[in-house]
PDB file of N, CA and C in Angstrom:
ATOM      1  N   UNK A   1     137.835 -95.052  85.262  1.00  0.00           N
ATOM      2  CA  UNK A   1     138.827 -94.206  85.868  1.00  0.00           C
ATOM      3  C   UNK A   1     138.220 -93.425  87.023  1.00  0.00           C
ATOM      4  N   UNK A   2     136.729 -93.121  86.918  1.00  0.00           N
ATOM      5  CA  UNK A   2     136.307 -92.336  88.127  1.00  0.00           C
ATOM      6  C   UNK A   2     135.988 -93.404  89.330  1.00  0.00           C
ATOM      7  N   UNK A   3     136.107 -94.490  89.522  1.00  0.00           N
ATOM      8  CA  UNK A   3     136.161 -95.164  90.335  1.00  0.00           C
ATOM      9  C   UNK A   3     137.719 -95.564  90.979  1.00  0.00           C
ATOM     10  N   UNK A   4     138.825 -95.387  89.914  1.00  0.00           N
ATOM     11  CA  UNK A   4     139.750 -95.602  90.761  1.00  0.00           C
ATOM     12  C   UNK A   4     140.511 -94.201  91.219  1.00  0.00           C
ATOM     13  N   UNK A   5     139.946 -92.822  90.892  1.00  0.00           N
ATOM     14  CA  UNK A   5     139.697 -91.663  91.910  1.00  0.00           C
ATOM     15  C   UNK A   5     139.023 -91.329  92.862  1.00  0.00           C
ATOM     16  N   UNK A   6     137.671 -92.302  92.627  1.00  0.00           N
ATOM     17  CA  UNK A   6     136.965 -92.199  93.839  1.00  0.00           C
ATOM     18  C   UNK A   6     137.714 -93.361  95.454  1.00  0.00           C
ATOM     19  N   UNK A   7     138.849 -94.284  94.983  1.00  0.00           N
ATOM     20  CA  UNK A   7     139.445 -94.606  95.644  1.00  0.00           C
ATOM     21  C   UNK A   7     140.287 -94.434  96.165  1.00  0.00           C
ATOM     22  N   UNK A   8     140.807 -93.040  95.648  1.00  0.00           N
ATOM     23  CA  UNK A   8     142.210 -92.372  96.064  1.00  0.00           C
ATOM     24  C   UNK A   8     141.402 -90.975  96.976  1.00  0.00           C
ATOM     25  N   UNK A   9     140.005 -91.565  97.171  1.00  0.00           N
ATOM     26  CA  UNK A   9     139.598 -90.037  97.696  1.00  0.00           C
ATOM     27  C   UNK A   9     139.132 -88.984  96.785  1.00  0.00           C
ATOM     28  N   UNK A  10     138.880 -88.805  95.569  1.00  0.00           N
ATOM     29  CA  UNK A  10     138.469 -88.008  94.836  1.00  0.00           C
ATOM     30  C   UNK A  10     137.259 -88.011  94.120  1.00  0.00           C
ATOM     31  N   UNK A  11     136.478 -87.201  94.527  1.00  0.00           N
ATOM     32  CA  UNK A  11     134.597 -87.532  94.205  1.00  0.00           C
ATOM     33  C   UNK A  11     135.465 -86.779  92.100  1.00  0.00           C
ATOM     34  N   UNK A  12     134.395 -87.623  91.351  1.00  0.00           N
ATOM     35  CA  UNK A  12     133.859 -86.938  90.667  1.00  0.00           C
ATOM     36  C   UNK A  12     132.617 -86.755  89.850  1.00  0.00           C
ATOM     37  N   UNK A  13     132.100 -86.041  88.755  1.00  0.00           N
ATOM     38  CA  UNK A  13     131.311 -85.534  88.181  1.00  0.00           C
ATOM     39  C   UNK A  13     131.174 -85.827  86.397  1.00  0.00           C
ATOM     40  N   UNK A  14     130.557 -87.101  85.974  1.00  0.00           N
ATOM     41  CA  UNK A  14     130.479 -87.172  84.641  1.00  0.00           C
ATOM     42  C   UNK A  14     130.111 -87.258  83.673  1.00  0.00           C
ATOM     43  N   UNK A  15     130.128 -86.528  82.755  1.00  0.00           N
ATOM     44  CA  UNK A  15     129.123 -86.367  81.697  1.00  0.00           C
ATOM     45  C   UNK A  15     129.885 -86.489  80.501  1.00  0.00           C
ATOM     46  N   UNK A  16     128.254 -87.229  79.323  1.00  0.00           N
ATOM     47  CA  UNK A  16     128.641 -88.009  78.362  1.00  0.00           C
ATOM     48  C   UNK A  16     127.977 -87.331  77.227  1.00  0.00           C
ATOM     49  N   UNK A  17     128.942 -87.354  75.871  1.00  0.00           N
ATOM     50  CA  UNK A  17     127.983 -87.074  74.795  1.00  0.00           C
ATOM     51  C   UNK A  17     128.544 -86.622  73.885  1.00  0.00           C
ATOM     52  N   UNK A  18     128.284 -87.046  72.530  1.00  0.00           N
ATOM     53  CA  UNK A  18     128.737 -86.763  70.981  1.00  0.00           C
ATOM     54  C   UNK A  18     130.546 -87.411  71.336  1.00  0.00           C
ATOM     55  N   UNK A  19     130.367 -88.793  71.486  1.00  0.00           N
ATOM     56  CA  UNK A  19     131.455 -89.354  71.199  1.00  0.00           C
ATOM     57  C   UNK A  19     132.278 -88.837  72.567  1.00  0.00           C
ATOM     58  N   UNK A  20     132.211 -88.470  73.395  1.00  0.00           N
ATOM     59  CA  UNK A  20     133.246 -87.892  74.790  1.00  0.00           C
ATOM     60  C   UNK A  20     133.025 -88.130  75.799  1.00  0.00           C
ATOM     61  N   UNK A  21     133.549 -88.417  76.770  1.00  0.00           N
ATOM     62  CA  UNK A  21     133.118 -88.107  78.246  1.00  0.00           C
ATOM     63  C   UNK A  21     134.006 -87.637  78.832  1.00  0.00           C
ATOM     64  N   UNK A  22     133.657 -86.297  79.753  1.00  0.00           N
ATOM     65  CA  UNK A  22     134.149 -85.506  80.355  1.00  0.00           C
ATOM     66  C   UNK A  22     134.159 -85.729  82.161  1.00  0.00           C
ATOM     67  N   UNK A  23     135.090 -85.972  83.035  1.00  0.00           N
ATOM     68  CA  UNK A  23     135.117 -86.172  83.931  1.00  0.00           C
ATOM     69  C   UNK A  23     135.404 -84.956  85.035  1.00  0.00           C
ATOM     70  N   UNK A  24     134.363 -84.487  85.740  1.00  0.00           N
ATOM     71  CA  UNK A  24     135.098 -82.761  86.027  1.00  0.00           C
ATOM     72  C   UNK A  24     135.447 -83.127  87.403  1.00  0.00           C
ATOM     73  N   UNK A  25     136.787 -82.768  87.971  1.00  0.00           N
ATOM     74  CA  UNK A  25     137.350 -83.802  89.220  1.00  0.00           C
ATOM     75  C   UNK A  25     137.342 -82.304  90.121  1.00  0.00           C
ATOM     76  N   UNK A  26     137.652 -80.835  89.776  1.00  0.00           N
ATOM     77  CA  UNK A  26     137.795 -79.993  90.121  1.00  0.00           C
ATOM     78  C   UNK A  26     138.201 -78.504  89.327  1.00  0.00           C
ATOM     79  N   UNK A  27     138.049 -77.206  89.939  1.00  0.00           N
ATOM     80  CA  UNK A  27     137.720 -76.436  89.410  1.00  0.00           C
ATOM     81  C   UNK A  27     139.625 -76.037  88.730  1.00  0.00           C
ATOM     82  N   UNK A  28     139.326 -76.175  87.513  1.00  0.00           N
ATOM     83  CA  UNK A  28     140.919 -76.006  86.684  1.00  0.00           C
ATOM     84  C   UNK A  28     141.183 -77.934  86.290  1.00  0.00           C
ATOM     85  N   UNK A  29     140.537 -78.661  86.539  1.00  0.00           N
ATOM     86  CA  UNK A  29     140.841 -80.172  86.316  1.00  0.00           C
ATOM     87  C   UNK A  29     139.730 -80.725  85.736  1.00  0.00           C
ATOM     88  N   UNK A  30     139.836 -80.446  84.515  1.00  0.00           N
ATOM     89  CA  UNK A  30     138.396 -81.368  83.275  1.00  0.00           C
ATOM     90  C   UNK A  30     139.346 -82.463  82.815  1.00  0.00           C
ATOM     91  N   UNK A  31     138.994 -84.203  83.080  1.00  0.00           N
ATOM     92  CA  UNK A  31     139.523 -84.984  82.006  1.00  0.00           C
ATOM     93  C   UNK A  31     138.832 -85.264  80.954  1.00  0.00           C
ATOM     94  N   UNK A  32     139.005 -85.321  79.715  1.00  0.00           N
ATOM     95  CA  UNK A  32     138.077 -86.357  78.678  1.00  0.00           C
ATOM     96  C   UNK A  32     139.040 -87.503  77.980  1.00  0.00           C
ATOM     97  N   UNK A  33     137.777 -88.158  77.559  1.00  0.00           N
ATOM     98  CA  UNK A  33     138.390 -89.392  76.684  1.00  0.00           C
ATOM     99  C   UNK A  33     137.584 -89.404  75.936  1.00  0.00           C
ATOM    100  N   UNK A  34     137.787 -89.835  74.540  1.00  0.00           N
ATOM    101  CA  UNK A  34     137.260 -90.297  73.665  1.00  0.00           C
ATOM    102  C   UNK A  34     137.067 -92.140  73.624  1.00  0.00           C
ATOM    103  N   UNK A  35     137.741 -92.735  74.858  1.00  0.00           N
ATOM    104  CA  UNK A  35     137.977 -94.275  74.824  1.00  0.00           C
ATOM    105  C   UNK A  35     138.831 -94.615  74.786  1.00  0.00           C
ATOM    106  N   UNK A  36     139.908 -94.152  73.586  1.00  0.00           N
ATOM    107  CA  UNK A  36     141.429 -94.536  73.795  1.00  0.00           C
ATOM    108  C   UNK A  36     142.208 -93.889  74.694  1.00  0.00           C
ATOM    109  N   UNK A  37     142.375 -92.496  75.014  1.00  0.00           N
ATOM    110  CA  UNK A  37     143.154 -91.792  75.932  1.00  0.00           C
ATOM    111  C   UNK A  37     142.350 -90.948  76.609  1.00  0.00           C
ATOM    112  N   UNK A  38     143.310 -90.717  77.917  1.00  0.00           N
ATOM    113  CA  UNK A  38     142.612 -89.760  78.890  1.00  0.00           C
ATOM    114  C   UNK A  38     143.551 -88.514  78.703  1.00  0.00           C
ATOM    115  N   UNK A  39     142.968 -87.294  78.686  1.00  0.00           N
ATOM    116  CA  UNK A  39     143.395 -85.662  78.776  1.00  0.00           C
ATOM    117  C   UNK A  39     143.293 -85.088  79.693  1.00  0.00           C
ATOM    118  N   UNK A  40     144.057 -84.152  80.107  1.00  0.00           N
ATOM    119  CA  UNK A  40     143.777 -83.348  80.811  1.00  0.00           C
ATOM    120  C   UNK A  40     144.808 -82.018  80.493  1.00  0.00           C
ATOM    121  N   UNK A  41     144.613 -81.031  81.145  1.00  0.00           N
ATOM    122  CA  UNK A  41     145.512 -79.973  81.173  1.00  0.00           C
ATOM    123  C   UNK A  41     146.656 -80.181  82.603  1.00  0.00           C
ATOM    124  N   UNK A  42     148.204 -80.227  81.609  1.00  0.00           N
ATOM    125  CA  UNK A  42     148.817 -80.362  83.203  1.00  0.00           C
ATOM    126  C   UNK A  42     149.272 -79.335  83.807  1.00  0.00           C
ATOM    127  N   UNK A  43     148.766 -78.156  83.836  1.00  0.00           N
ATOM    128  CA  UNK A  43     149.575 -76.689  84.507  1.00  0.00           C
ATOM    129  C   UNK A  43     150.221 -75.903  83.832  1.00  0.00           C
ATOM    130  N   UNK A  44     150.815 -76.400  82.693  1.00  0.00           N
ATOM    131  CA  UNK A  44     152.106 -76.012  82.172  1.00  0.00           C
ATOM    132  C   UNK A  44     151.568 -75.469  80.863  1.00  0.00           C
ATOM    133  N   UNK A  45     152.212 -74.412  80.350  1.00  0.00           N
ATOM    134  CA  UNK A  45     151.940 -74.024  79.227  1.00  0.00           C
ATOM    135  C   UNK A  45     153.712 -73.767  78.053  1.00  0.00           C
ATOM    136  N   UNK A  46     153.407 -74.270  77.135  1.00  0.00           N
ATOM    137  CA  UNK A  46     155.010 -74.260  76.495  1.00  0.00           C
ATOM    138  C   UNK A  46     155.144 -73.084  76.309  1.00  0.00           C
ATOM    139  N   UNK A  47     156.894 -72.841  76.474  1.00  0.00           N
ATOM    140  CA  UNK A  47     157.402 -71.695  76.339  1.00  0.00           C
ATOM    141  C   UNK A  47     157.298 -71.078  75.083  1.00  0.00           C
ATOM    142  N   UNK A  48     157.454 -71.848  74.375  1.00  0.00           N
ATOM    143  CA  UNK A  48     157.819 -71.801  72.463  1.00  0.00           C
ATOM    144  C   UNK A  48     156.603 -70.758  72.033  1.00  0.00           C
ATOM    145  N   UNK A  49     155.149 -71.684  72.456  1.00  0.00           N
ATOM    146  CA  UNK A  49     154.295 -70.981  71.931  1.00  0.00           C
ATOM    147  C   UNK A  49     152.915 -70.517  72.469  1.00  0.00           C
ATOM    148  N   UNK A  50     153.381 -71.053  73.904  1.00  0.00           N
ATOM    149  CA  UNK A  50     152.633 -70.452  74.996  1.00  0.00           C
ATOM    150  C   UNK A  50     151.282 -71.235  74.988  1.00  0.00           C
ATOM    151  N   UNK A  51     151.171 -72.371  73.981  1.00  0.00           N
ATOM    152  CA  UNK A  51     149.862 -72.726  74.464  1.00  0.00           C
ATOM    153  C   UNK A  51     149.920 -73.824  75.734  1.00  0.00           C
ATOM    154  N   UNK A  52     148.540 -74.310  76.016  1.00  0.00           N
ATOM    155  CA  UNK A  52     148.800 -75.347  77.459  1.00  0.00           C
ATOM    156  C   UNK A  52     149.358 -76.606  76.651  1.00  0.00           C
ATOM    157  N   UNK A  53     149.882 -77.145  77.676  1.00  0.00           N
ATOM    158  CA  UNK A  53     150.784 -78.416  77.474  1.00  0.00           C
ATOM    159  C   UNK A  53     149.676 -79.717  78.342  1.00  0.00           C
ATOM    160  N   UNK A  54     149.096 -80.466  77.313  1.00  0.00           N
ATOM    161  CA  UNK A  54     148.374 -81.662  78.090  1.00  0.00           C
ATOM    162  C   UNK A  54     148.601 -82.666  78.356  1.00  0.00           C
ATOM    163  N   UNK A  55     148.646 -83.502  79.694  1.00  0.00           N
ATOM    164  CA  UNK A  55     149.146 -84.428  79.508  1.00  0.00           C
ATOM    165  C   UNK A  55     147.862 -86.279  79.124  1.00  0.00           C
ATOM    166  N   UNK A  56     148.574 -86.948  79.033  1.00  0.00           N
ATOM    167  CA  UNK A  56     147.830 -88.038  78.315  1.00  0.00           C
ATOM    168  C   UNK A  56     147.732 -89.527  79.354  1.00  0.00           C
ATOM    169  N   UNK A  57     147.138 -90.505  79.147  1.00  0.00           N
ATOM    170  CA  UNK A  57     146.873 -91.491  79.733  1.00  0.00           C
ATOM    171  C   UNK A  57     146.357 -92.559  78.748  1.00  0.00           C
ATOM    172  N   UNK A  58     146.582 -93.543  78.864  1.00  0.00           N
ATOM    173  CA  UNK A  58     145.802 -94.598  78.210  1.00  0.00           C
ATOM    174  C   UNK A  58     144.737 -95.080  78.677  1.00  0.00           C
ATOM    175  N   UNK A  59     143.423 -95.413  77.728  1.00  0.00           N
ATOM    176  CA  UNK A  59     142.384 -95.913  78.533  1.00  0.00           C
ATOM    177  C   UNK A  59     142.265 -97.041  78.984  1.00  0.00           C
ATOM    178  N   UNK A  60     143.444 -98.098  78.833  1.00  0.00           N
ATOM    179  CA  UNK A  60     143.452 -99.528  79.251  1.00  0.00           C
ATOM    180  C   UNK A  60     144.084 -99.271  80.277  1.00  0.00           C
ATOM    181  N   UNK A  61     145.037 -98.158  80.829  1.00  0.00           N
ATOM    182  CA  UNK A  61     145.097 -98.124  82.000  1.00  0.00           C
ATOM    183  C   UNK A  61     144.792 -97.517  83.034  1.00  0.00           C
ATOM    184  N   UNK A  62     143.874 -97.326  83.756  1.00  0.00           N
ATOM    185  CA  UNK A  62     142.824 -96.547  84.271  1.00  0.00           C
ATOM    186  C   UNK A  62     143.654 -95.822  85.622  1.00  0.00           C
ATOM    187  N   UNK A  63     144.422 -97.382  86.049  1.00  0.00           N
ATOM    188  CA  UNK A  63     144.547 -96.758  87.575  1.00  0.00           C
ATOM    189  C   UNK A  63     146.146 -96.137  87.961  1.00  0.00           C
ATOM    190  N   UNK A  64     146.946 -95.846  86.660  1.00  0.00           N
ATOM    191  CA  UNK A  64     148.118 -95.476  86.800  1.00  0.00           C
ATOM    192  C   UNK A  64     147.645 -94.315  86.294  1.00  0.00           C
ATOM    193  N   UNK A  65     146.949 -93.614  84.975  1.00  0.00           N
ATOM    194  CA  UNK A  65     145.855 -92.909  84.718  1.00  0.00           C
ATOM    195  C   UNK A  65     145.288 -91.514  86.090  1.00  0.00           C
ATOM    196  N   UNK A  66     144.695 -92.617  86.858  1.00  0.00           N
ATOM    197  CA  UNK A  66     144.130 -91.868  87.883  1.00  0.00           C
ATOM    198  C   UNK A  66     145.083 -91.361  89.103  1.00  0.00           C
ATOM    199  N   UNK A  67     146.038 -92.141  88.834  1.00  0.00           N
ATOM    200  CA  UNK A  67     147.146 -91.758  90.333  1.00  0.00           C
ATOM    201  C   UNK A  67     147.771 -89.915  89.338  1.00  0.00           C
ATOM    202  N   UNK A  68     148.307 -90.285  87.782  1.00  0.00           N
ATOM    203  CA  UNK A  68     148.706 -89.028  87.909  1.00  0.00           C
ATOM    204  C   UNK A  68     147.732 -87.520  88.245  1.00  0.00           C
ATOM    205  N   UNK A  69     146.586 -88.332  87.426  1.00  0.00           N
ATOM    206  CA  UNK A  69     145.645 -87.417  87.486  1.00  0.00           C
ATOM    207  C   UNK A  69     145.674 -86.531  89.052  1.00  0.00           C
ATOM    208  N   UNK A  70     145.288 -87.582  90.117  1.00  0.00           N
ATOM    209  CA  UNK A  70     145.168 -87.387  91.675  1.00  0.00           C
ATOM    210  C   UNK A  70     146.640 -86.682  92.127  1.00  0.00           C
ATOM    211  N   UNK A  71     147.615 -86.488  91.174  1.00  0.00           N
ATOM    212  CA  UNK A  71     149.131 -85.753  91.858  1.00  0.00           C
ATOM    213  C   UNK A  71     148.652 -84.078  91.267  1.00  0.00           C
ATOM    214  N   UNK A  72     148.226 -83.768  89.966  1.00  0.00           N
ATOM    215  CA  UNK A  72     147.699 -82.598  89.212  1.00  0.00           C
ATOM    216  C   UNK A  72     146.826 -82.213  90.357  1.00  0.00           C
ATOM    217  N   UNK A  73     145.596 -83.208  90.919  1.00  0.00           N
ATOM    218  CA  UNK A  73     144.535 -82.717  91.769  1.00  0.00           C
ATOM    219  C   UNK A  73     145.405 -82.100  92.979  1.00  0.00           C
ATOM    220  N   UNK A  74     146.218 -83.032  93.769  1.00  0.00           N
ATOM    221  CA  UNK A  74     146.983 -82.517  94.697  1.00  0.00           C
ATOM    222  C   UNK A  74     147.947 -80.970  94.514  1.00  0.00           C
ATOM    223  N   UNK A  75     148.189 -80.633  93.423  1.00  0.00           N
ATOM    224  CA  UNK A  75     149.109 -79.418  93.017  1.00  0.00           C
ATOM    225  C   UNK A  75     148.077 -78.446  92.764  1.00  0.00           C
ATOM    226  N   UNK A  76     147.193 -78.895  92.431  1.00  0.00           N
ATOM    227  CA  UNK A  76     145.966 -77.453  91.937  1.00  0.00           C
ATOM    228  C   UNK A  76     145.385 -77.145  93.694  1.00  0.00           C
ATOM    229  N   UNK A  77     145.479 -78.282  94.442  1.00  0.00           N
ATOM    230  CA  UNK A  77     144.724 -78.023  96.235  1.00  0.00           C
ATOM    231  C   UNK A  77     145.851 -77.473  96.958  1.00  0.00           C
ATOM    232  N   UNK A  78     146.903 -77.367  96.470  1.00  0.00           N
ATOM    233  CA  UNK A  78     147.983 -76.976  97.351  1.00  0.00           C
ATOM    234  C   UNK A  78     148.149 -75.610  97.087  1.00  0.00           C
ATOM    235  N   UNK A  79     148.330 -75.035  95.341  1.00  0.00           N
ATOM    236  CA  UNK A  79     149.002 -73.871  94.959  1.00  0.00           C
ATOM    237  C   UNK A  79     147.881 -72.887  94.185  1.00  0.00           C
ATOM    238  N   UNK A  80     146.381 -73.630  94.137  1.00  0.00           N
ATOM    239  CA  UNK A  80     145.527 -72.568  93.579  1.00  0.00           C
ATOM    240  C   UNK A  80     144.133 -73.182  94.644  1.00  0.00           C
ATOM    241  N   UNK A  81     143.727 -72.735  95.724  1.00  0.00           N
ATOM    242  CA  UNK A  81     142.665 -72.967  96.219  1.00  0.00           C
ATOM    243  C   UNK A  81     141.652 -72.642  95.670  1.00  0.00           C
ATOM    244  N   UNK A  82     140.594 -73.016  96.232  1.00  0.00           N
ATOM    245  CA  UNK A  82     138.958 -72.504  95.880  1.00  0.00           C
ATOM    246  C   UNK A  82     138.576 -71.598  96.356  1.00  0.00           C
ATOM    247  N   UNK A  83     137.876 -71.131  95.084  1.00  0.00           N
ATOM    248  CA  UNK A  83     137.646 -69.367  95.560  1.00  0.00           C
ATOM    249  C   UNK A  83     136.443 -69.554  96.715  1.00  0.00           C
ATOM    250  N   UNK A  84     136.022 -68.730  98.133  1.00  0.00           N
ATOM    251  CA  UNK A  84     135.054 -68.849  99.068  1.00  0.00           C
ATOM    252  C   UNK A  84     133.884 -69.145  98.361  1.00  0.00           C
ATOM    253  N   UNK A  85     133.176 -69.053  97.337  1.00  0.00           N
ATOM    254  CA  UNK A  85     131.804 -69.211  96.514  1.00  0.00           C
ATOM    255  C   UNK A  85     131.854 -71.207  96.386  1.00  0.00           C
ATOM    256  N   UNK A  86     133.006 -70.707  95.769  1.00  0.00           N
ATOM    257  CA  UNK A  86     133.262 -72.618  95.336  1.00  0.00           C
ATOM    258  C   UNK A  86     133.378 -73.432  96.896  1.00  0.00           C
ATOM    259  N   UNK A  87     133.899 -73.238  97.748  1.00  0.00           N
ATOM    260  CA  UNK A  87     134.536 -73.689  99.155  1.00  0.00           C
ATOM    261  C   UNK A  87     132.733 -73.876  99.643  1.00  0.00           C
ATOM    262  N   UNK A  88     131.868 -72.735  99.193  1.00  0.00           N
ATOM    263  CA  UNK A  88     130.671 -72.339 100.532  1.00  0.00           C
ATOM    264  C   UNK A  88     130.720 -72.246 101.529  1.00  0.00           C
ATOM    265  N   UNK A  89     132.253 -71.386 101.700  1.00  0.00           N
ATOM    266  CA  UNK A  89     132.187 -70.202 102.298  1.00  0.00           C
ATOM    267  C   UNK A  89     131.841 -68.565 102.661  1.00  0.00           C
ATOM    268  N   UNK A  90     131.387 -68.462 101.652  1.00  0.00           N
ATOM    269  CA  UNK A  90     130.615 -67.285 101.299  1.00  0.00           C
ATOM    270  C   UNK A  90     129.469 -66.968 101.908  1.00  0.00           C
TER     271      UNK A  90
END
């Protein structure tokens, strides 16, 4: 999956271990998988009970997977920028 983000333009960062791998695409955007599905947090937190609402992916499909992923990336670059430290702008 980090190859078919790195084709949509999106570097990432990944690390493995005790059964997981964690893909860190950006700051508020951690995916993991255990192999069968991909996670992430999608923005949203339920009303009911206020916790975050995640959304899911299959791991056989990587690159429909990575497109939603890359729409989350696009909404977190549009409506929550990087703080100047993160940017190195500072």
């Amino acid at each position: 999956m980090s190859d078919e983000l790195a084709a949509l333009g999106i570097r990432t960062d990944i690390h493995e271990g005790y059964g997981l791998a964690l893909v860190s695409v950006r700051a508020g955007l951690v995916v993991w998988t255990d192999g069968r599905c991909y996670r992430w947090w999608s923005g949203r937190q339920s009303r009911r009970t206020q916790r975050w609402v995640y959304a899911f992916g299959p791991a056989d499909d990587p690159v429909t997977t990575a497109r939603r992923i890359a729409a989350r990336y696009k909404d977190l670059r549009q409506h929550h920028p990087l703080s100047a430290l993160l940017n190195g702008t500072s």
